[in-house]
N, C-alpha and C. Protein backbone atom coordinates (compact mmCIF):
# COMPACT_ATOMS: atom_id res chain seq x y z
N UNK A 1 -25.01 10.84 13.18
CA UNK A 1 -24.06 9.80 13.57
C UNK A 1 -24.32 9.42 15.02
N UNK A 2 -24.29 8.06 15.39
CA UNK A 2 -24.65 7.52 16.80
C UNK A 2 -23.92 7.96 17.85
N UNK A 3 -23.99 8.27 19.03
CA UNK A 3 -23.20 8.61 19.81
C UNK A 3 -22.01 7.78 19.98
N UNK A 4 -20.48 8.36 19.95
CA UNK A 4 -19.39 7.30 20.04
C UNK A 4 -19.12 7.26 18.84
N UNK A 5 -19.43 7.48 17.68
CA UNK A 5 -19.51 6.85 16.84
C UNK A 5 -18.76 8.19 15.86
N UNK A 6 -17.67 8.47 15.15
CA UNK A 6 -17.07 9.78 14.52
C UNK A 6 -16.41 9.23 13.09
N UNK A 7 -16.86 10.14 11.69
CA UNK A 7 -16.14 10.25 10.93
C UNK A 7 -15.01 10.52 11.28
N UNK A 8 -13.83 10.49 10.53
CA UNK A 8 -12.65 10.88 10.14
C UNK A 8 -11.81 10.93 9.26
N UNK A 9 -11.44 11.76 8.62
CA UNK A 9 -10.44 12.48 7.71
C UNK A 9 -9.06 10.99 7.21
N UNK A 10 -9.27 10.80 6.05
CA UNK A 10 -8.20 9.57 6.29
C UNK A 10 -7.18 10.13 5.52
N UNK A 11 -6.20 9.55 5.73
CA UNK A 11 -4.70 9.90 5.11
C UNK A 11 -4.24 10.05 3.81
N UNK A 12 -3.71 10.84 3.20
CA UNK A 12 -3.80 10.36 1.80
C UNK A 12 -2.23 10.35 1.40
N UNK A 13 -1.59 10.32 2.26
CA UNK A 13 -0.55 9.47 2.25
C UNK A 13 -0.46 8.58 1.29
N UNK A 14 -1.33 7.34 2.23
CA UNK A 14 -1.07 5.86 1.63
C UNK A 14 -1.98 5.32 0.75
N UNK A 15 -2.78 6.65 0.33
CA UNK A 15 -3.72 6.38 -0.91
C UNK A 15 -3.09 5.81 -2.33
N UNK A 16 -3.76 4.89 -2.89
CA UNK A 16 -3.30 4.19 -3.78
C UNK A 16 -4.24 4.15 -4.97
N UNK A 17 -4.54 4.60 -5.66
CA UNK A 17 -5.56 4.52 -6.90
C UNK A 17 -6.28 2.87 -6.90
N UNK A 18 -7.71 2.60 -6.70
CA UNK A 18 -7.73 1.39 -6.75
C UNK A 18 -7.98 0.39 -5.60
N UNK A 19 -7.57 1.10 -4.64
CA UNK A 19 -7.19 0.25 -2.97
C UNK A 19 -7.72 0.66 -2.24
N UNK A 20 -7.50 -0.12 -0.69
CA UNK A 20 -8.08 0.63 0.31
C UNK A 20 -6.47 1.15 1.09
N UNK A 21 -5.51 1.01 0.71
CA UNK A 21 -4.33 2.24 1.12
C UNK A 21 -5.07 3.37 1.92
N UNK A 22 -5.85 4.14 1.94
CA UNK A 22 -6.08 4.89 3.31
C UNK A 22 -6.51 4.29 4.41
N UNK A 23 -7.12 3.23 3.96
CA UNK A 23 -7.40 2.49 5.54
C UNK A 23 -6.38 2.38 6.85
N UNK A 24 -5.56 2.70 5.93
CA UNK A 24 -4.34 2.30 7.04
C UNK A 24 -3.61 3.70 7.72
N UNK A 25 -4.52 4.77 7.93
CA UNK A 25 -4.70 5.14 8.76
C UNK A 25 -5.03 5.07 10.08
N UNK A 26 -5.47 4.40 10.35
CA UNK A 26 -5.77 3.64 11.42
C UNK A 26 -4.32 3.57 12.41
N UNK A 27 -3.27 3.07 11.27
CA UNK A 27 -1.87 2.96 12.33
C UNK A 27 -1.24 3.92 11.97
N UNK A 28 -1.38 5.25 11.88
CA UNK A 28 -0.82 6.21 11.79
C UNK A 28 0.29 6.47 13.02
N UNK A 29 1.06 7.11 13.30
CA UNK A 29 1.45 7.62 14.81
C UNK A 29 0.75 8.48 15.52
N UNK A 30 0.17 9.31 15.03
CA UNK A 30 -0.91 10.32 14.89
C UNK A 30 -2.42 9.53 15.63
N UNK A 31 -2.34 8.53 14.97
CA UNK A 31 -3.84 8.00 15.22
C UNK A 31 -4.51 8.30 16.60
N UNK A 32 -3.65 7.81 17.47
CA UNK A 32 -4.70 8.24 18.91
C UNK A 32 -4.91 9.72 19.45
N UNK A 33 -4.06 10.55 18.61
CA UNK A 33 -4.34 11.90 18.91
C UNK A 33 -5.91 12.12 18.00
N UNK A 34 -5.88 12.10 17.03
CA UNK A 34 -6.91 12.11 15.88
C UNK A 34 -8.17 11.09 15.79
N UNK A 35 -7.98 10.30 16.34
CA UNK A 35 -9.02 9.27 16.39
C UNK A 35 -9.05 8.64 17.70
N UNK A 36 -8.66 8.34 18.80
CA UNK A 36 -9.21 7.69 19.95
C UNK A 36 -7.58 6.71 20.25
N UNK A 37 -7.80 6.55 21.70
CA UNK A 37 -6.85 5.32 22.28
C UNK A 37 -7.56 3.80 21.72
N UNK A 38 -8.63 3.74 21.26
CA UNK A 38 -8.79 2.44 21.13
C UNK A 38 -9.38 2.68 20.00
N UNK A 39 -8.90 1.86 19.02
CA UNK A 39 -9.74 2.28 17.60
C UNK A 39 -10.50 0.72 16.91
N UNK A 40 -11.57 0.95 16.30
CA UNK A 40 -12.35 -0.18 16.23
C UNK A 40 -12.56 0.21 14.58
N UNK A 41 -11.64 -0.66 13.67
CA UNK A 41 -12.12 -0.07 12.07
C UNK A 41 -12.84 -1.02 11.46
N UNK A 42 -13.86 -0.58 11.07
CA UNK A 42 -15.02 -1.31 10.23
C UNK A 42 -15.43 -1.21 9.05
N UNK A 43 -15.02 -2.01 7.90
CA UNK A 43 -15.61 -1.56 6.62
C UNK A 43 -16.89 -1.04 6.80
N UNK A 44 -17.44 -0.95 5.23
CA UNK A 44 -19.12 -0.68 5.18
C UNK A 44 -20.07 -1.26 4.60
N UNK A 45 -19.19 -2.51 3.82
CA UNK A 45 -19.84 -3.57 3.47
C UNK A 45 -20.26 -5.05 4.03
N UNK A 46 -20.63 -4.50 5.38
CA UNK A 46 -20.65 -5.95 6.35
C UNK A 46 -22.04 -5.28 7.06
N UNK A 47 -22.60 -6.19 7.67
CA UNK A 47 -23.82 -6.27 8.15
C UNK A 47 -23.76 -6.64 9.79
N UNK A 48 -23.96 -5.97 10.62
CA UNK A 48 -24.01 -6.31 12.03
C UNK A 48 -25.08 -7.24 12.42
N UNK A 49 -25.36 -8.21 12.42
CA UNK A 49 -26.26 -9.20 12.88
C UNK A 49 -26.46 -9.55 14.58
N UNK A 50 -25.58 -8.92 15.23
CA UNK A 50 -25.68 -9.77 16.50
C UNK A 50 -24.70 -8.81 17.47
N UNK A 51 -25.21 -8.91 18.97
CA UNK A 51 -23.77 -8.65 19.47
C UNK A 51 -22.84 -8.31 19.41
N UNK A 52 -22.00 -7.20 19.09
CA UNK A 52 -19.86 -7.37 18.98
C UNK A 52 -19.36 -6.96 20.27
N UNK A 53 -20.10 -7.06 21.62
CA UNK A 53 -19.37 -6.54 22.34
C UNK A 53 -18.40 -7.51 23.00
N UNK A 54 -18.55 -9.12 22.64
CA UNK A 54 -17.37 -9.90 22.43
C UNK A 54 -16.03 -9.49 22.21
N UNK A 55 -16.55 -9.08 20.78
CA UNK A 55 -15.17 -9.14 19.20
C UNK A 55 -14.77 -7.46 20.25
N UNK A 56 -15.06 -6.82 20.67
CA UNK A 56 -14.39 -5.68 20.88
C UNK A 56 -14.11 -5.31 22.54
N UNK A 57 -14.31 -6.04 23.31
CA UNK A 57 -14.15 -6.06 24.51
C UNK A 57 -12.81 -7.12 24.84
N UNK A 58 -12.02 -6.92 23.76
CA UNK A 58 -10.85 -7.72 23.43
C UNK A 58 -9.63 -6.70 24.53
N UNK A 59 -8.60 -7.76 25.70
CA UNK A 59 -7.57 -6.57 25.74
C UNK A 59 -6.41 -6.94 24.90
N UNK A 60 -6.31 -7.23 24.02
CA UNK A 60 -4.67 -7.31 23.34
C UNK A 60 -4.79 -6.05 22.87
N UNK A 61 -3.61 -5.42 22.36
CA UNK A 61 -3.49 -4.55 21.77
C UNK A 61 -3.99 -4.69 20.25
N UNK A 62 -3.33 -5.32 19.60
CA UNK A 62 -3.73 -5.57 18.19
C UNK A 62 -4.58 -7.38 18.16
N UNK A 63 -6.04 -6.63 17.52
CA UNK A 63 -6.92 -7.91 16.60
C UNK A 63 -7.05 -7.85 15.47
N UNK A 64 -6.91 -8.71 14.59
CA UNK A 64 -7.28 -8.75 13.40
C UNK A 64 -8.04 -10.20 12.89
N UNK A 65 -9.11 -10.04 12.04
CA UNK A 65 -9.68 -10.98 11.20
C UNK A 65 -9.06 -11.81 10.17
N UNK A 66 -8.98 -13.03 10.65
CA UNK A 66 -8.34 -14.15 9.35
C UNK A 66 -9.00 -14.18 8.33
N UNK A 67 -8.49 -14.05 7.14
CA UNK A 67 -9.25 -14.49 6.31
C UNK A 67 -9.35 -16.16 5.77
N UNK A 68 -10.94 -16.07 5.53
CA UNK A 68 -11.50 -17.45 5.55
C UNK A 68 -11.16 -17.86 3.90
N UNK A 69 -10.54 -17.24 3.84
CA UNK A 69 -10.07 -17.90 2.01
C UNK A 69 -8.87 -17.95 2.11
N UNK A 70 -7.90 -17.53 3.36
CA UNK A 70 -6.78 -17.79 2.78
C UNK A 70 -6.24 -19.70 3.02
N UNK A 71 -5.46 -20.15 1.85
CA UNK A 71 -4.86 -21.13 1.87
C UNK A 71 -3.23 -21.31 1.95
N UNK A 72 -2.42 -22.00 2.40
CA UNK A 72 -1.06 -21.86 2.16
C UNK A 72 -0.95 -21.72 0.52
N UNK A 73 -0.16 -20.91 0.15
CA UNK A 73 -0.02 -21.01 -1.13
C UNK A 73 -0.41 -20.21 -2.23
N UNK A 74 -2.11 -19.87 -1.88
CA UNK A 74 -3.04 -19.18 -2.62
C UNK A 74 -2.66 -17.61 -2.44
N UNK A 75 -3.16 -16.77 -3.32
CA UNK A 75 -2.82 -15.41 -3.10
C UNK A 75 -3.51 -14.50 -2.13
N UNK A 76 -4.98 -15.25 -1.34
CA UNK A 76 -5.37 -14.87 -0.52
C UNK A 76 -4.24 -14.68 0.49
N UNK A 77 -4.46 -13.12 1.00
CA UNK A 77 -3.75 -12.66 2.01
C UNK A 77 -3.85 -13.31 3.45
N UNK A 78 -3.01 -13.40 5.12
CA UNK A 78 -3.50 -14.16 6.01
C UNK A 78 -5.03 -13.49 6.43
N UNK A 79 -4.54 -11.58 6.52
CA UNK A 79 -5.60 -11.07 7.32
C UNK A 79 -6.47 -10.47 6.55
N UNK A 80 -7.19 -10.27 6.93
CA UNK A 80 -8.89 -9.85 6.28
C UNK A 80 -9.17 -8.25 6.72
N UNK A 81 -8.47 -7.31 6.34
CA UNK A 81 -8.87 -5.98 6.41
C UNK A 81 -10.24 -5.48 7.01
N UNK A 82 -11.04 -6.26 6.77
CA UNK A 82 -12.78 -5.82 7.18
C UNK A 82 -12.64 -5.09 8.36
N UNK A 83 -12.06 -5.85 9.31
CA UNK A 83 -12.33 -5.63 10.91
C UNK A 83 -11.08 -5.58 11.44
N UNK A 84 -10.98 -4.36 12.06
CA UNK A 84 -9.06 -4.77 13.10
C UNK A 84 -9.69 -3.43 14.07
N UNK A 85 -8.74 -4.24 15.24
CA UNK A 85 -9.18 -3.43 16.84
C UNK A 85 -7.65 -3.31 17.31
N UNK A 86 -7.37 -1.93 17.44
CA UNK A 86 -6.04 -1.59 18.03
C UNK A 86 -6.20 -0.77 19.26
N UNK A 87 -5.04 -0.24 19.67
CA UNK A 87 -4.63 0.89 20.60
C UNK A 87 -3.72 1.52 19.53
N UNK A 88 -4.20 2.55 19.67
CA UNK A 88 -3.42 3.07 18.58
C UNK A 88 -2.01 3.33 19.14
N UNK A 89 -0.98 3.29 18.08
CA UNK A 89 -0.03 3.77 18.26
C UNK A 89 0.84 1.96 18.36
N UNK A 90 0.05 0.68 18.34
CA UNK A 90 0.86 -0.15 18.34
C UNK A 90 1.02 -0.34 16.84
N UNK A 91 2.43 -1.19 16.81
CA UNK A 91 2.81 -2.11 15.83
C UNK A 91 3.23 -1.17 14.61
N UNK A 92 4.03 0.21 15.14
CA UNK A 92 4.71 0.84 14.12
C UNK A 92 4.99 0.71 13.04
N UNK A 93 5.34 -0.17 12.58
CA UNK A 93 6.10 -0.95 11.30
C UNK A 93 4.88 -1.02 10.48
N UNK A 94 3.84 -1.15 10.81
CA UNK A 94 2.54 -1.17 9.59
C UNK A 94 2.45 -0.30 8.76
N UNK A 95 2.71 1.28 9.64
CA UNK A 95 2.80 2.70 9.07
C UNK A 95 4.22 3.17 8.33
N UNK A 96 5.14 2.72 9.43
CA UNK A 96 6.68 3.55 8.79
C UNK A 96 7.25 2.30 8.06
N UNK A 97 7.10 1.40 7.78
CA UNK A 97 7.04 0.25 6.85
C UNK A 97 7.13 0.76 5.22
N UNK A 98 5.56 1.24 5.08
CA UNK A 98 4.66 1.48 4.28
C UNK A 98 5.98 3.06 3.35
N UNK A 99 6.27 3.62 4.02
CA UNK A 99 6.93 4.80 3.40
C UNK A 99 8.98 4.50 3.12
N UNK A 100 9.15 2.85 3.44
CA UNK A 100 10.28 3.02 3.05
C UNK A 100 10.30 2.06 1.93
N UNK A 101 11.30 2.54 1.06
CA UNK A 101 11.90 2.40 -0.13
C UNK A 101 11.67 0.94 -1.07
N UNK A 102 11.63 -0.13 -0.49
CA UNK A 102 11.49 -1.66 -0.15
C UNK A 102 10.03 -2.14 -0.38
N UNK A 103 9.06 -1.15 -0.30
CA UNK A 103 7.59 -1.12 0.04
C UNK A 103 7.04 -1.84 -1.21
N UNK A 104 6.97 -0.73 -2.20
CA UNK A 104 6.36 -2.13 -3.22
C UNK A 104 7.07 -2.88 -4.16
N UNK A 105 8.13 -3.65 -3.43
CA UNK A 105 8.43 -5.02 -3.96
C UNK A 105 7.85 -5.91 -2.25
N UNK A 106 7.03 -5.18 -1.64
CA UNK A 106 6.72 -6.16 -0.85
C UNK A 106 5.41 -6.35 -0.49
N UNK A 107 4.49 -5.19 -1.51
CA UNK A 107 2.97 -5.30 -0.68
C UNK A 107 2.68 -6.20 -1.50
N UNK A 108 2.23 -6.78 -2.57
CA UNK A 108 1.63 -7.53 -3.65
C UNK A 108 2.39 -8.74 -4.00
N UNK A 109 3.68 -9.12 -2.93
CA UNK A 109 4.72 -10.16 -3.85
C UNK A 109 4.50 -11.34 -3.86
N UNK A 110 3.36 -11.75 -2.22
CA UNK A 110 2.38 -12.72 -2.45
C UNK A 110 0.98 -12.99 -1.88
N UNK A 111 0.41 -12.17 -1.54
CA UNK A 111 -0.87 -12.14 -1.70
C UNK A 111 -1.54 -10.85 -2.51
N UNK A 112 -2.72 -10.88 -2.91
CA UNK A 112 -3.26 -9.76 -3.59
C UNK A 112 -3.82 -8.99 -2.80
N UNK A 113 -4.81 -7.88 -3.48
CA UNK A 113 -5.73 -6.71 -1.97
C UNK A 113 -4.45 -6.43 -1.24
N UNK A 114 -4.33 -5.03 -2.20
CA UNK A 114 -3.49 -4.00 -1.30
C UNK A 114 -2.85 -4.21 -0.02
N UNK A 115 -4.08 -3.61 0.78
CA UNK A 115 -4.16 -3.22 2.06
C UNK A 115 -4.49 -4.63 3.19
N UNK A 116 -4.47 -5.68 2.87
CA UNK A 116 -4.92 -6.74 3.72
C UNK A 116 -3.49 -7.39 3.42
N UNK A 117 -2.73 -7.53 2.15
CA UNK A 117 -2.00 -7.77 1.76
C UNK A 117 -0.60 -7.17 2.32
N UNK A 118 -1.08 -6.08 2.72
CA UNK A 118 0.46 -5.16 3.58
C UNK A 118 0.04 -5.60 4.63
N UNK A 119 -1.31 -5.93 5.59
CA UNK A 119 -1.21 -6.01 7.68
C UNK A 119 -0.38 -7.56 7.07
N UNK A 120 -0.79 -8.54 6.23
CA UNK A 120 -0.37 -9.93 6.24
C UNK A 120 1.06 -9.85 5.86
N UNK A 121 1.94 -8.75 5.45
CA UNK A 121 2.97 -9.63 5.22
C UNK A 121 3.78 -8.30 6.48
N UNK A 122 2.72 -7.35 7.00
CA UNK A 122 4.04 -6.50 7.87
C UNK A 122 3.89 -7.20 9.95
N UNK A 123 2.63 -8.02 9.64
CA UNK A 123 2.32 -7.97 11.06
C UNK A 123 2.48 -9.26 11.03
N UNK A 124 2.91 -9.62 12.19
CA UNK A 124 3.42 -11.31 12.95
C UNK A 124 2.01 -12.06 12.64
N UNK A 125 2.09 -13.67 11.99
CA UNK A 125 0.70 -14.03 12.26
C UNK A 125 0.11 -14.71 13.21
N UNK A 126 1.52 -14.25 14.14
CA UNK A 126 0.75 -14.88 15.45
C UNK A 126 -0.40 -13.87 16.38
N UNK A 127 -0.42 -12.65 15.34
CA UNK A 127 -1.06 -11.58 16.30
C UNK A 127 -2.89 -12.30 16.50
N UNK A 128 -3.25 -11.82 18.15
CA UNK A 128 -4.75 -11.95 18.39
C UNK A 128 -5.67 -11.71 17.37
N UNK A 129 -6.76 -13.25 16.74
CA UNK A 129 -7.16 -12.87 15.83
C UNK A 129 -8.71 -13.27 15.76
N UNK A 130 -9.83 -12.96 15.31
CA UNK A 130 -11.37 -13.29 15.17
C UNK A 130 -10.99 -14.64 13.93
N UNK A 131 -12.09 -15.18 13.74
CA UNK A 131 -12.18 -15.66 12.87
C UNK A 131 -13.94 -16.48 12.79
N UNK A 132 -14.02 -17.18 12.11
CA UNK A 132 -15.81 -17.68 12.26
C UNK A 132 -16.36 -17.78 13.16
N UNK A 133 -15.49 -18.48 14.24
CA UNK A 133 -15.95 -19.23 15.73
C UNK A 133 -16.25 -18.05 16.35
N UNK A 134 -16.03 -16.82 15.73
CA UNK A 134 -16.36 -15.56 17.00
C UNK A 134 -17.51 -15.22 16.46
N UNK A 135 -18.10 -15.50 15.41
CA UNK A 135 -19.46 -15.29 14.90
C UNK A 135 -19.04 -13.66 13.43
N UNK A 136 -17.98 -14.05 13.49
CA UNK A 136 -17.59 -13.44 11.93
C UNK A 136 -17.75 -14.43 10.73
N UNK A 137 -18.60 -13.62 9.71
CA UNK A 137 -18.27 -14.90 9.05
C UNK A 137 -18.61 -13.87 7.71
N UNK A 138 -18.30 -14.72 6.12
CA UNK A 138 -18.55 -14.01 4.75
C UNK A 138 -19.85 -14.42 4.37
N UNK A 139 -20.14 -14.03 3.04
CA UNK A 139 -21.35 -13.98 3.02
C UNK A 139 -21.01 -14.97 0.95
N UNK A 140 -19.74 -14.71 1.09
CA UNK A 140 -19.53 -15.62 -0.37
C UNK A 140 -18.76 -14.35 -1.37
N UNK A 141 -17.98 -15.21 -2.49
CA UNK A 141 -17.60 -14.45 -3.17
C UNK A 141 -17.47 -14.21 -4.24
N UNK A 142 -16.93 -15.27 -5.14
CA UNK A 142 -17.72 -16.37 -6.01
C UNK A 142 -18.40 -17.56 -5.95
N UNK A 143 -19.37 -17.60 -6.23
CA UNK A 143 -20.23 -19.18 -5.55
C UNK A 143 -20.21 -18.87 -4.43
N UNK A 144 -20.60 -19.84 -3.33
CA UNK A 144 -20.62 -20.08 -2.03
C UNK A 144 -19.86 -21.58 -1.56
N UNK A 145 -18.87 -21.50 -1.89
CA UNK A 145 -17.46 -22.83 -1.89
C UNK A 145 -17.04 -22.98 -0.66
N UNK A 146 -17.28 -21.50 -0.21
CA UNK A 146 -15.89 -21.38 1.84
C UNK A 146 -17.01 -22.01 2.47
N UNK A 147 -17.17 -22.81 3.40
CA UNK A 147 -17.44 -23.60 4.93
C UNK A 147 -17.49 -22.36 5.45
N UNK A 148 -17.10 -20.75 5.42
CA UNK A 148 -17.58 -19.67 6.28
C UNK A 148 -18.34 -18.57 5.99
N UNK A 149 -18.65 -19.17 4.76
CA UNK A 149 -20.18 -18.72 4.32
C UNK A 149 -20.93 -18.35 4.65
N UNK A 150 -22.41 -17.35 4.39
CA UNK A 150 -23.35 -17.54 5.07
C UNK A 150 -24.07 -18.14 3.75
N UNK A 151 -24.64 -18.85 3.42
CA UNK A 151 -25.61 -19.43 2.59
C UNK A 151 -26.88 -19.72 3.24
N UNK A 152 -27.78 -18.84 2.63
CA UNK A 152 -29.19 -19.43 3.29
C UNK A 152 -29.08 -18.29 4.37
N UNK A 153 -29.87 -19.07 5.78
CA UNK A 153 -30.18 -18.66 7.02
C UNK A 153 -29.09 -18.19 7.79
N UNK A 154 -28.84 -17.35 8.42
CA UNK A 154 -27.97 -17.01 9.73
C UNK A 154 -27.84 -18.07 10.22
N UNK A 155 -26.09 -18.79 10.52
CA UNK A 155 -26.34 -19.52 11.54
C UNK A 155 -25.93 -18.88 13.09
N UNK A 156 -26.24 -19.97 14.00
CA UNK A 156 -26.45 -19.60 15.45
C UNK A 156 -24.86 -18.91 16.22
N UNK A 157 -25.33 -17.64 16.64
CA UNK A 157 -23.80 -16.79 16.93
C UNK A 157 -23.10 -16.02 16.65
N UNK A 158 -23.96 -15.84 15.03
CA UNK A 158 -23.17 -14.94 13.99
C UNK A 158 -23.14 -13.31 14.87
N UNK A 159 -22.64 -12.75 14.22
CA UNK A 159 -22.20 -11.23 14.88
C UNK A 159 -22.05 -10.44 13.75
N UNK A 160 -21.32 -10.77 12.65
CA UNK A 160 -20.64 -10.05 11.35
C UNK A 160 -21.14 -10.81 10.59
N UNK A 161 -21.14 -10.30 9.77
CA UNK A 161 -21.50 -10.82 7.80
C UNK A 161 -20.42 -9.62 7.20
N UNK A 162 -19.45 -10.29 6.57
CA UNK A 162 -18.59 -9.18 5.86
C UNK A 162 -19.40 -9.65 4.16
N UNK A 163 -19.32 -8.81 2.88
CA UNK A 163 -19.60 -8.55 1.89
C UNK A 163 -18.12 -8.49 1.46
N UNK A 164 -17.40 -9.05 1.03
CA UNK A 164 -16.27 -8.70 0.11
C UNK A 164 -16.65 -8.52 -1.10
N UNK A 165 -16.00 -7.95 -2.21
CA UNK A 165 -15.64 -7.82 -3.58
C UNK A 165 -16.77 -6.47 -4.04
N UNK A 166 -17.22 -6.78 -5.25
CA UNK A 166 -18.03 -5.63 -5.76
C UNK A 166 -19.40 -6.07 -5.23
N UNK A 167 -19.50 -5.95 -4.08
CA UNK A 167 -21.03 -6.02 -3.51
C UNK A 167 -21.47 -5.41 -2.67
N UNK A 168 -23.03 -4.32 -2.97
CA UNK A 168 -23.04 -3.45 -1.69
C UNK A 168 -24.32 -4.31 -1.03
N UNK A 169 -24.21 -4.21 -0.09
CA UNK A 169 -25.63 -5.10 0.92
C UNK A 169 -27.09 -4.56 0.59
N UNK A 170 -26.75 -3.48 0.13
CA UNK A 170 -28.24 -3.08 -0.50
C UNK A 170 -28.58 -3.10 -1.94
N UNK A 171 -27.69 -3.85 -2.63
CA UNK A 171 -28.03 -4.34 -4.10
C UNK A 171 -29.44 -5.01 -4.10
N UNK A 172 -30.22 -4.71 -4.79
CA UNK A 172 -31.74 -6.04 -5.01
C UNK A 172 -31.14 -7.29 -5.28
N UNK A 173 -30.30 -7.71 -5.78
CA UNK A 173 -29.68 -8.98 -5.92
C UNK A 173 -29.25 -9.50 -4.59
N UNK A 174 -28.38 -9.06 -4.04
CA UNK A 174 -27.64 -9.40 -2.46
C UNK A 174 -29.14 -9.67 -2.13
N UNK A 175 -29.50 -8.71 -1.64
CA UNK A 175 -31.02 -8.52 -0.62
C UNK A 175 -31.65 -9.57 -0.94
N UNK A 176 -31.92 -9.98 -1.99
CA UNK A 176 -32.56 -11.12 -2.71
C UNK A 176 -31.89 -12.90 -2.21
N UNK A 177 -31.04 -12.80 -1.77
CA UNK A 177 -30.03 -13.82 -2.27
C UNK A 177 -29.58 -14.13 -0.13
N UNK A 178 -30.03 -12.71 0.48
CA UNK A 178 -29.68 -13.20 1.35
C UNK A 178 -31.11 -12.18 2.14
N UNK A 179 -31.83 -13.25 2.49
CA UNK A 179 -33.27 -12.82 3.06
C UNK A 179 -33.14 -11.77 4.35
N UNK A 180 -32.14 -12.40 4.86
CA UNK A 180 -32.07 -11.91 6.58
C UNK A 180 -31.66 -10.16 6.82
N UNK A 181 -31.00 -10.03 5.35
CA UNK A 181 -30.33 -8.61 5.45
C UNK A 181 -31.67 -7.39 5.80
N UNK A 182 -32.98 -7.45 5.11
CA UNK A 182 -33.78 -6.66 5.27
C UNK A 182 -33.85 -6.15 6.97
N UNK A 183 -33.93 -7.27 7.51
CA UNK A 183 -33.94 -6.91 9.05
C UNK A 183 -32.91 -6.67 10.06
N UNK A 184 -31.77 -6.85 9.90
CA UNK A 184 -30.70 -6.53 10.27
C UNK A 184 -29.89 -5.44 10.03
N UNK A 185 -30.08 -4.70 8.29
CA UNK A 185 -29.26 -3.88 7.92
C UNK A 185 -30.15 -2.60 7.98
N UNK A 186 -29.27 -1.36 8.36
CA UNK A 186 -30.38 -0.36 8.93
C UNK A 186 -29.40 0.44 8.40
């Protein structure tokens, strides 16, 4: 493992058969004892292409990634689980939220995905957020329909390539489908 760089033990608390419910460890109360004052969570289905010392040289307390599918209306959630940059120990209510009584008539009531589905309906959406223009961007999910796509070539700036759904970046298909990954993904 790279220097800086530490597994950790996730919660099984908020494990959910199916979900990413442990992710949300991350806002534990606990968290900065156990994991660091500044925590940087990264799926493992995204591809580093570029730079992040942008996206993480952030001072708000809480960042999170929009998601580029969500629409008013649609069941896409606001925030995009992939990527969120805290201090730990902010925005309580994500964690002690999650364990009261009320909880699931409220994670799923309108957007889907668990865990992206609980930061979007427990956290303000006015919180500090990435989105394409920071050089985050998807890589498609069905078809290639979103404008934040990557189709084809890298464009100029990118930083992230997230992989949502059942896709690992090292499928022969993906790899196939998106040329650039051979040299980027390590």
């Amino acid at each position: 493992i790279a220097e800086g760089i530490r597994c950790i033990p996730l919660d099984d608390r908020t494990h959910v058969p199916g979900t990413c419910g442990r992710k949300l460890t991350v806002w534990a109360p606990d968290a900065g004892d156990r994991i660091g004052k500044r925590i940087l969570s990264l799926d493992l289905d995204m591809v580093i292409v570029g730079d992040i010392t942008p996206l993480v040289d952030r001072p708000e307390d809480v960042v999170m990634f929009l998601n580029p599918n969500h629409q008013t209306g649609n069941r896409r959630a606001y925030f995009q689980g992939s990527i969120q940059l805290m201090t730990a120990g902010s925005r309580h209510q994500v964690w002690n939220d999650f364990f009261k009584p009320s909880m699931p008539g409220r994670i799923n009531s309108r957007f889907g995905g668990f865990e992206q589905a609980w930061l979007s309906e427990t956290l303000p959406w006015t919180e500090a957020a990435w989105d394409s223009s920071d050089g985050i961007l998807g890589a498609g999910r069905i078809g290639d329909w979103s404008t934040t796509n990557v189709v084809g070539e890298l464009p100029e700036g990118a930083r992230i390539v997230v992989f949502p759904g059942n896709r690992m970046v090292d499928q022969p298909h993906v790899m196939a489908k998106h040329g650039w990954i051979a040299e980027a993904y390590r």
